[in-house]
Protein backbone atom coordinates (compact mmCIF):
# COMPACT_ATOMS: atom_id res chain seq x y z
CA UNK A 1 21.94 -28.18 -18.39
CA UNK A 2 23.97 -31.25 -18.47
CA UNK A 3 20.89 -32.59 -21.26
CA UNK A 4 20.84 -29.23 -23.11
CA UNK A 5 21.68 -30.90 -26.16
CA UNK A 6 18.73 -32.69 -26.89
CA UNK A 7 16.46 -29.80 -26.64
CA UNK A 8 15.46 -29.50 -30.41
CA UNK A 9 16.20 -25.70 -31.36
CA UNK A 10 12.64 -24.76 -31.77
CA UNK A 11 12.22 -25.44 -28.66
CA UNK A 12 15.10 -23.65 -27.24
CA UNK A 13 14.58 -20.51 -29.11
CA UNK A 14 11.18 -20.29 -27.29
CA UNK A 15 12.26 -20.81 -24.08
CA UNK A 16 15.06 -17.97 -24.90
CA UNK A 17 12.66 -15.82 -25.79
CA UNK A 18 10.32 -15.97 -23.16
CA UNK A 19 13.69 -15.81 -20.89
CA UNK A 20 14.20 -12.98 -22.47
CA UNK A 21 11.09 -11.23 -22.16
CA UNK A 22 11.14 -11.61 -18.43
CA UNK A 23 14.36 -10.27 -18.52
CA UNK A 24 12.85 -7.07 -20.39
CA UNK A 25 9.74 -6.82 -18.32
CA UNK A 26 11.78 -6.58 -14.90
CA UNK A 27 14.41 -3.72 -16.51
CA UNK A 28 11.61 -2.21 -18.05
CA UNK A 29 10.12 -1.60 -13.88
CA UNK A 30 13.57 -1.06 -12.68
CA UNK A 31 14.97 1.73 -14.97
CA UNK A 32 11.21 3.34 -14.51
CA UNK A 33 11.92 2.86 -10.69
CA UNK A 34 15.49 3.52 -10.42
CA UNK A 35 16.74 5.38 -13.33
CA UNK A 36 20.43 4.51 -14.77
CA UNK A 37 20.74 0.88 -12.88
CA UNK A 38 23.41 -1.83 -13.36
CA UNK A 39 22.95 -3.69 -16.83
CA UNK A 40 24.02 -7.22 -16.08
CA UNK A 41 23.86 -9.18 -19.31
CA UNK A 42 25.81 -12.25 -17.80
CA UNK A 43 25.75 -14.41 -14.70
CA UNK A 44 28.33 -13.62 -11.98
CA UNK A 45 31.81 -15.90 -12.03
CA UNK A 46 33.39 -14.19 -9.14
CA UNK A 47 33.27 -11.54 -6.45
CA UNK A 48 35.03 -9.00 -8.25
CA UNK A 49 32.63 -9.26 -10.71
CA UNK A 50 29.71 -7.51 -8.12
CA UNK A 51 30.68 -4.20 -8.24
CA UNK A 52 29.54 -2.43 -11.72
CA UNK A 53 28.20 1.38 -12.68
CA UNK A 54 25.30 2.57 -13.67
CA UNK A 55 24.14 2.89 -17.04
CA UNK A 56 22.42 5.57 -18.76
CA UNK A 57 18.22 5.09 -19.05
CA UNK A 58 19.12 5.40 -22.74
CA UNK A 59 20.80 2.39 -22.88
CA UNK A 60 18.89 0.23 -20.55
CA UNK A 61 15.52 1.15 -22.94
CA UNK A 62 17.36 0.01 -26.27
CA UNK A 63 18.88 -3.27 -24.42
CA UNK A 64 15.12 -3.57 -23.13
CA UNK A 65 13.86 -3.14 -27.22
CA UNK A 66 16.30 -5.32 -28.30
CA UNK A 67 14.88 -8.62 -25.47
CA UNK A 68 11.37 -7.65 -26.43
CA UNK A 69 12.01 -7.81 -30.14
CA UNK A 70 13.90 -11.42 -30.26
CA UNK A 71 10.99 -12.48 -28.09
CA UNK A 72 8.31 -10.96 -30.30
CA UNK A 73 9.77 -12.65 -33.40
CA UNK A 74 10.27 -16.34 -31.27
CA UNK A 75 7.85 -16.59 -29.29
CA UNK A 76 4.40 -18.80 -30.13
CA UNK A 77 1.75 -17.37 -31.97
CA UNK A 78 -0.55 -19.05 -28.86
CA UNK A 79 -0.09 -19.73 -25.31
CA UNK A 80 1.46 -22.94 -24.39
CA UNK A 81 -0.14 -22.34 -20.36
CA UNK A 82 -2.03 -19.37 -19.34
CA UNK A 83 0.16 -17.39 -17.34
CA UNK A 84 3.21 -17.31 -20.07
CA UNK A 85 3.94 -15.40 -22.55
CA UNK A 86 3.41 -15.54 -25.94
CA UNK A 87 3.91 -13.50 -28.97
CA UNK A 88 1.25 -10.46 -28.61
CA UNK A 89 2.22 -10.57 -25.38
CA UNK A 90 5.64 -9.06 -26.66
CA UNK A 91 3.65 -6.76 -28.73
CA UNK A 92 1.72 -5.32 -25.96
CA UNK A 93 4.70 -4.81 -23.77
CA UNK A 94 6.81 -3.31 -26.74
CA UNK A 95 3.54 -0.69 -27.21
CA UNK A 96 3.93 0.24 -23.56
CA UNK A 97 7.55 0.65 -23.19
CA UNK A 98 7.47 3.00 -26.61
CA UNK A 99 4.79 5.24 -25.22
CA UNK A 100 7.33 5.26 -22.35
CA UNK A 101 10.33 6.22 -24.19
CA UNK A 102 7.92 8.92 -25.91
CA UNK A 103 7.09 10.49 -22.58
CA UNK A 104 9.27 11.48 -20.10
CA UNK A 105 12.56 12.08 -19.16
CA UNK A 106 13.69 10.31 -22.55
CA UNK A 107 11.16 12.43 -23.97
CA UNK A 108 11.80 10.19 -27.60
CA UNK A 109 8.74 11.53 -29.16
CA UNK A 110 9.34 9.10 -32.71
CA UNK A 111 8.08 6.49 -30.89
CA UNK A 112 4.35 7.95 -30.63
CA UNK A 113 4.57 6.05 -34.16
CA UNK A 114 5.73 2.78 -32.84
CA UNK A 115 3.15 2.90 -29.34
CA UNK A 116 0.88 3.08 -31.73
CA UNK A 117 1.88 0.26 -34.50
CA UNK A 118 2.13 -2.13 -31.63
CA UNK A 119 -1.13 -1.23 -29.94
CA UNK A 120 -3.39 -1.83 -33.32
CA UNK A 121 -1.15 -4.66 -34.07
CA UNK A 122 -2.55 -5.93 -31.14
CA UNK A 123 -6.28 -4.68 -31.21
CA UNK A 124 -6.60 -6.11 -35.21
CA UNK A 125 -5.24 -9.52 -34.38
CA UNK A 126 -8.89 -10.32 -33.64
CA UNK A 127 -7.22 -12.83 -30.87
CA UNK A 128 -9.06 -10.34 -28.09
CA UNK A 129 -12.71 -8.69 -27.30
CA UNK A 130 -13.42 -6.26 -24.75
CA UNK A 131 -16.22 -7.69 -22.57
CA UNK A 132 -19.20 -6.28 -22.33
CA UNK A 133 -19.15 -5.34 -18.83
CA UNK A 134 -16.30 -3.76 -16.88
CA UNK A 135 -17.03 -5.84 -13.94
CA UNK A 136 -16.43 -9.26 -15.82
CA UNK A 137 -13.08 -8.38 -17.05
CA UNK A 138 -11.87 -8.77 -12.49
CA UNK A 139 -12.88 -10.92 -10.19
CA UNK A 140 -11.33 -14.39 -11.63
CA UNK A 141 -9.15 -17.18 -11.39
CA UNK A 142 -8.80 -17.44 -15.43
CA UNK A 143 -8.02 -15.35 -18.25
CA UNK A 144 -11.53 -13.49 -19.92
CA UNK A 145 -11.61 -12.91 -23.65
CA UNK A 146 -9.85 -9.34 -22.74
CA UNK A 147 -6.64 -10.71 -20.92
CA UNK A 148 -3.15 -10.35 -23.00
CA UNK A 149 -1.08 -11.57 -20.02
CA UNK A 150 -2.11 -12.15 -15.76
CA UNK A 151 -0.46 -13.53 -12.89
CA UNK A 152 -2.61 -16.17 -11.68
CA UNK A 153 -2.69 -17.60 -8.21
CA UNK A 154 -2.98 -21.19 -7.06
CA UNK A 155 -5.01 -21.09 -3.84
CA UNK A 156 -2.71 -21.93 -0.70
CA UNK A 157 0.45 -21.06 -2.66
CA UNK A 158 -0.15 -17.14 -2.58
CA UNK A 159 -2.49 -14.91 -3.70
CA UNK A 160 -3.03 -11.59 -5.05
CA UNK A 161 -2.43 -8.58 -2.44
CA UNK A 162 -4.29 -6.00 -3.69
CA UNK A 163 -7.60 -7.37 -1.13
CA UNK A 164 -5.74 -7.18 1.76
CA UNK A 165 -4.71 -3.16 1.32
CA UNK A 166 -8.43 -2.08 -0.24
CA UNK A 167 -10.67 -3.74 1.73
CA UNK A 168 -11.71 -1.72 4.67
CA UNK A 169 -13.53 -4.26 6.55
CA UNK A 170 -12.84 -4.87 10.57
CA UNK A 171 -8.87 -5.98 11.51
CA UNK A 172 -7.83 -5.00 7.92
CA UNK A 173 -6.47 -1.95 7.40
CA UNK A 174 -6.31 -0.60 4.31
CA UNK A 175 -4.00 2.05 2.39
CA UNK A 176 -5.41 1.95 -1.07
CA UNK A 177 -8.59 3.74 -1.18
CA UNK A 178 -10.35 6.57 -3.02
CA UNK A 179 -10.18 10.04 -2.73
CA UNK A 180 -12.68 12.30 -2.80
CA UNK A 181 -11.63 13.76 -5.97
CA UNK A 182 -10.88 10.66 -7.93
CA UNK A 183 -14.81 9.79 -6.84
CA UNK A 184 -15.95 13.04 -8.03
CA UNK A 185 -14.53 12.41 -11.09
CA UNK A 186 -16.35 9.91 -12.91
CA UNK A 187 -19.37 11.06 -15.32
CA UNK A 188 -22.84 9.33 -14.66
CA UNK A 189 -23.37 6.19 -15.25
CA UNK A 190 -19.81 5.06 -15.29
CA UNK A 191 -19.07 1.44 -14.21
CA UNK A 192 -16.38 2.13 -13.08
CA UNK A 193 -17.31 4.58 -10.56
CA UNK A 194 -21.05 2.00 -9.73
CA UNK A 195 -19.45 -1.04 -9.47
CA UNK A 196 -14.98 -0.11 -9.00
CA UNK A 197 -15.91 2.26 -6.42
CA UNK A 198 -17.87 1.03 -3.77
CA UNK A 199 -19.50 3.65 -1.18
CA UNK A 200 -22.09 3.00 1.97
CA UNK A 201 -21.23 -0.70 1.93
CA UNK A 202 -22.35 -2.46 5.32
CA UNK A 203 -20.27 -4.99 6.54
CA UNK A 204 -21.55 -8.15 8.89
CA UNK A 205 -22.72 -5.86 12.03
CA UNK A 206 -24.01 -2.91 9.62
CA UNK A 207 -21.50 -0.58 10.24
CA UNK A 208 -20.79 1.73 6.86
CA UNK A 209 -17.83 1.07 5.51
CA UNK A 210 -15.54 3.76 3.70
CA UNK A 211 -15.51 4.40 -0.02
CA UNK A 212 -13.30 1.43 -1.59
CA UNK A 213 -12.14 0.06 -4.78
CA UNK A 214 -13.95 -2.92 -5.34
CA UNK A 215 -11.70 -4.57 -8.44
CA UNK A 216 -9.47 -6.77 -6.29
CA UNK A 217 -11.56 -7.09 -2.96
CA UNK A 218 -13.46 -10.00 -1.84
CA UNK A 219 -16.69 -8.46 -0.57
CA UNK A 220 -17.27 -12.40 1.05
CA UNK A 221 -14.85 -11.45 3.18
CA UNK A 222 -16.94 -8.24 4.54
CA UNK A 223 -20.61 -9.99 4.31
CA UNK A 224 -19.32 -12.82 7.00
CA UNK A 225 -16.83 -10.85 8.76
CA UNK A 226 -13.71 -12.70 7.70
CA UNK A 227 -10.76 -11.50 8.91
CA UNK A 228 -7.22 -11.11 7.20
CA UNK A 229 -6.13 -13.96 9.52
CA UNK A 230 -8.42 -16.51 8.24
CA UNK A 231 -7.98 -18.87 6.01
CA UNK A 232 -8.73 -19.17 2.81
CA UNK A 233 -10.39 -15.43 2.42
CA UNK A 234 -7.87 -13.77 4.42
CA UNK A 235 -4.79 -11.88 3.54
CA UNK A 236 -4.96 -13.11 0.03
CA UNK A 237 -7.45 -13.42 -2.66
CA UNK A 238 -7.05 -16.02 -5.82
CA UNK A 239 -8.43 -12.87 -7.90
CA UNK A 240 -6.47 -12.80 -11.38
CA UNK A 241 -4.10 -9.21 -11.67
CA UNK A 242 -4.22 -8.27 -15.29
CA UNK A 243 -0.40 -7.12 -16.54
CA UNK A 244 -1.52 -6.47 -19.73
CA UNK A 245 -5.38 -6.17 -20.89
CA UNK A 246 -6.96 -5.04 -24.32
CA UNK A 247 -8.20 -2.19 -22.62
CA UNK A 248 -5.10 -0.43 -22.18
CA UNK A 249 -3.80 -1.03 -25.86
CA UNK A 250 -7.16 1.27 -27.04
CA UNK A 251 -5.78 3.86 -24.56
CA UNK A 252 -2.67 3.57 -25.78
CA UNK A 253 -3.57 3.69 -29.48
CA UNK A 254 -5.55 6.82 -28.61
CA UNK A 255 -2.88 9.06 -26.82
CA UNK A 256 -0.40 8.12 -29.13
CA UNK A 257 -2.51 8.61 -32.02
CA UNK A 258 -3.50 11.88 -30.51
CA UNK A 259 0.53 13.38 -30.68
CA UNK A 260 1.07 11.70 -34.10
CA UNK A 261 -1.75 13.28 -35.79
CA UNK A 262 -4.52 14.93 -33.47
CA UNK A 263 -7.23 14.12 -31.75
CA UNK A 264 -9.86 13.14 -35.22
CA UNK A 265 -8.74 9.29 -35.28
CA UNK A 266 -8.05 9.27 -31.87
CA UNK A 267 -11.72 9.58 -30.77
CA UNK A 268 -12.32 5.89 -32.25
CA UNK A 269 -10.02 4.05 -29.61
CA UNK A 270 -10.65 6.44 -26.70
CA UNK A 271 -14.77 6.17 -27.08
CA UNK A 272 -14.88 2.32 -27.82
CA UNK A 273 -13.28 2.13 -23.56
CA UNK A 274 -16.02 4.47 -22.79
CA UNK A 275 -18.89 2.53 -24.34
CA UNK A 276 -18.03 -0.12 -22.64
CA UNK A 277 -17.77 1.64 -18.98
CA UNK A 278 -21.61 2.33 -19.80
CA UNK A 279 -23.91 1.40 -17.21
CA UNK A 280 -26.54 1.54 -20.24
CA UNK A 281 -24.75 1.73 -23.22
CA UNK A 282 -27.86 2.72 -25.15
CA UNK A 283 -28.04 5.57 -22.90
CA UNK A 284 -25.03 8.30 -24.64
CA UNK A 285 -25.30 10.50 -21.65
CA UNK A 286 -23.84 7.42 -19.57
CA UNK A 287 -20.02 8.25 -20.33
CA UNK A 288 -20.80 10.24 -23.51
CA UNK A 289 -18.51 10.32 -26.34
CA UNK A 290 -15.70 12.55 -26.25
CA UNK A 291 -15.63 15.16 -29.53
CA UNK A 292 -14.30 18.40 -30.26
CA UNK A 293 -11.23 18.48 -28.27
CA UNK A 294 -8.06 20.35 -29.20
CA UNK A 295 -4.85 18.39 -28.83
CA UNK A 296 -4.31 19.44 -26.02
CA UNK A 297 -7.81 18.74 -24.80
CA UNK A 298 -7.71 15.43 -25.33
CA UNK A 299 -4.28 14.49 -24.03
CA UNK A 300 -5.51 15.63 -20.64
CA UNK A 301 -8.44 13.43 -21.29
CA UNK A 302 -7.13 10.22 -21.95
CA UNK A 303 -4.62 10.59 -19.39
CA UNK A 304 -7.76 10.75 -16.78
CA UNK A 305 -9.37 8.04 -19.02
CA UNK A 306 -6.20 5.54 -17.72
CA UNK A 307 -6.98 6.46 -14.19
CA UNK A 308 -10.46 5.66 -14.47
CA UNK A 309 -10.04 2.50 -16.77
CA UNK A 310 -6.25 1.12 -15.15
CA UNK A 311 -6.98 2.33 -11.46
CA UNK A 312 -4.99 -0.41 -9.00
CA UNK A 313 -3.47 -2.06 -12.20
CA UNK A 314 -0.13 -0.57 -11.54
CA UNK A 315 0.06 2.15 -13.71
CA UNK A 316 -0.87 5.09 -12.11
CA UNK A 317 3.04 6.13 -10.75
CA UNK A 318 4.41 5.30 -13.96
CA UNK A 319 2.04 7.49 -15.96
CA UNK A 320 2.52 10.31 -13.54
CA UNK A 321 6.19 9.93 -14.39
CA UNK A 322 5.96 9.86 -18.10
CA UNK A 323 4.02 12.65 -18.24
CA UNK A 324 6.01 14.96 -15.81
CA UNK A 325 2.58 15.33 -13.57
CA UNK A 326 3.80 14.50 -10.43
CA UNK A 327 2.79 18.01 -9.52
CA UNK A 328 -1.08 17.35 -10.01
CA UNK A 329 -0.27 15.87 -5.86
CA UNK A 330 1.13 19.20 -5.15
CA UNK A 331 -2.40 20.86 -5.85
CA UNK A 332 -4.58 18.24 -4.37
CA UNK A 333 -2.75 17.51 -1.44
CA UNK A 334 -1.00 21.25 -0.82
CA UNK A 335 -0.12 21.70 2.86
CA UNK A 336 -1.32 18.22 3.76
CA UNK A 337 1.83 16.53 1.96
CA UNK A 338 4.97 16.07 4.41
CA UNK A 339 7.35 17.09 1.37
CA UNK A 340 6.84 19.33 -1.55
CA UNK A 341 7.12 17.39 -4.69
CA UNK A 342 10.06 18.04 -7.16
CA UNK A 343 12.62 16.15 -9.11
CA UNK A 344 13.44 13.67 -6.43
CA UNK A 345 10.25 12.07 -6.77
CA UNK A 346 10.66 10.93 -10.56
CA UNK A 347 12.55 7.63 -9.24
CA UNK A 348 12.73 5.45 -5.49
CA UNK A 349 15.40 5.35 -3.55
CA UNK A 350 18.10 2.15 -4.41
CA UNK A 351 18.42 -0.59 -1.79
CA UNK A 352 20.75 0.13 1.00
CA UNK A 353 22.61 -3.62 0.31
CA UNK A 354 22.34 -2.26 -3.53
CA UNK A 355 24.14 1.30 -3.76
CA UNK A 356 26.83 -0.10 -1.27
CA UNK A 357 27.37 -3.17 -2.90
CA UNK A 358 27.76 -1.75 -6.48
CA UNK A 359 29.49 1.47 -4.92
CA UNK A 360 27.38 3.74 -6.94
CA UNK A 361 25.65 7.04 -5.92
CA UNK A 362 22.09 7.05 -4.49
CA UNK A 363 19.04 8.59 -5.77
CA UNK A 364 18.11 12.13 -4.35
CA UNK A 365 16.18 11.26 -1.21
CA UNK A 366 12.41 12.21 -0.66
């Protein structure tokens, strides 16, 4: 900091602005998390300075609005690196945190309008294409013509996670796999379902493996009977994890397009994702187009469209809890669930070293 001064002020507003992005991204996960949280807007000068309240969800969102705008308006047009941000990176994150405000428990329905704005802003810019194929969009070390923003991994400095609890090979064990239902789900001819989902998979000795999600896991790693402790193709993959993908900005321009005005412009955004999930996509009967829903109709539909399209992308608690559908577990899981669900289950429980430190109230427990 001591050289601060001859950073030309171009360059330091970008490097604010992506500062400040982070800054929104993490709040934007902990408020969805936690609920009212700490705001800490400056760095820590003394001890006595640990200890602060909560603040209200309300607050946190506009203080996350107000990072995401500066960044949107500083940030470059292009990526400097892949793997930072970038101006429609802001964009894409601003379109997701408004259809979060819109949903619950702020329940700020106005900004249906701005999810919206943000998501076309995004889908116009011409700067991304869908691929062709669901399957190419996973399975890399680089961004694909779809990626907005991804963590990528450098291998032997980490990796992504998401093989090590899917694959259901021998010495792994897995806690991320799909349910009967969520299999079930999928019309014919879904990609999705053929290639995410993969069921009677042999591994090295020929044993049949369980039903698993295929988007993250190494199938290598089950052909030669790799285990997690191995190097290389063992606990960790080098897969890219999509944060933000082009896909979800059609899914977001169709729900909130859908509670704005109906479903009759909505259909555009939510069929273009299902044309591409075609196994054939000459073949309309492969994923056919959705038409002549009510509004209400088609809300439950593109919520089910995110599951199938965002499955493992980190979305799927989130959405539950902006839509107030926690109880869909209730009726799949009935007895089988250790605790009923209720209003406890719409944030996590703080840190131990967290509540006591700050001397605020905990979360209701599970």
């Amino acid at each position: 900091l001591a050289n601060a001064s001859i950073i030309d002020a171009t360059t330091k507003s970008q490097l604010t602005a992506e500062a400040r992005f982070l800054r929104a991204y993490a709040y934007f996960y902990l408020v969805q998390l936690y609920g009212d949280i700490p705001l800490r807007t400056t760095t820590i000068q003394s001890y006595s300075q640990i200890q602060i309240p909560r603040t209200s969800q309300d607050s946190i969102y506009n203080f996350i609005l107000s990072d995401l705008n500066y960044a949107e308006a500083n940030l470059p047009t292009t990526t400097p690196q892949q793997g930072r941000v970038y101006q429609l990176v802001a964009t894409s994150l601003l379109a997701k945190v408004y259809l979060t405000m819109a949903g619950y428990p702020l329940k700020q329905t106005q900004y249906f309008q701005n999810a919206r704005d943000k998501a076309l802003t995004v889908i116009n810019s011409g700067t991304f294409q869908l691929d062709s194929s669901y399957s190419s969009v996973f399975h890399n070390l680089a961004y694909t013509d779809e990626s907005i923003w991804e963590g990528l991994y450098m291998q032997s400095y980490g990796g992504n996670p998401l093989h090590s609890i899917s694959c259901p090979a021998t010495q792994y064990n897995p806690i991320l796999l799909p349910a009967t239902w969520f299999i079930n789900s999928f019309s014919p001819g879904d990609e999705r379902s053929v290639w995410g989902i993969q069921q009677n998979y042999k591994d090295a000795n020929g044993n049949t493996l369980v039903p698993f999600f295929q988007k993250f896991v190494n199938t290598t790693a089950i052909d030669q009977g790799i285990g997690p402790s191995a190097s290389g193709l063992g606990v960790l993959t080098y897969y890219s994890l999509p944060y933000l993908r082009l896909g979800e900005m059609y899914l977001i321009a169709a729900e909130a397009e859908n509670e704005i005005n109906g479903p009759a412009n909505a259909y555009q955004y939510i069929n273009k994702i299902r044309w591409r999930a075609r196994v054939n996509k000459s073949d309309p009967t492969n994923v056919p187009d959705l038409s002549g829903l009510s509004q209400d109709q088609f809300r439950d539909s593109v919520w089910m469209e995110r599951k199938h399209e965002l499955s493992q992308e980190g979305s799927s608690w989130f959405d539950m809890k902006r839509t107030n559908t926690f109880n869909n577990i209730q009726t799949l899981r009935g007895s089988q669930l250790v605790n009923p669900i209720g209003p406890y289950n719409s944030t996590w429980l703080i840190p131990y070293t967290e509540f006591v430190g700050n001397n605020i109230p905990q979360n209701p427990a599970y």
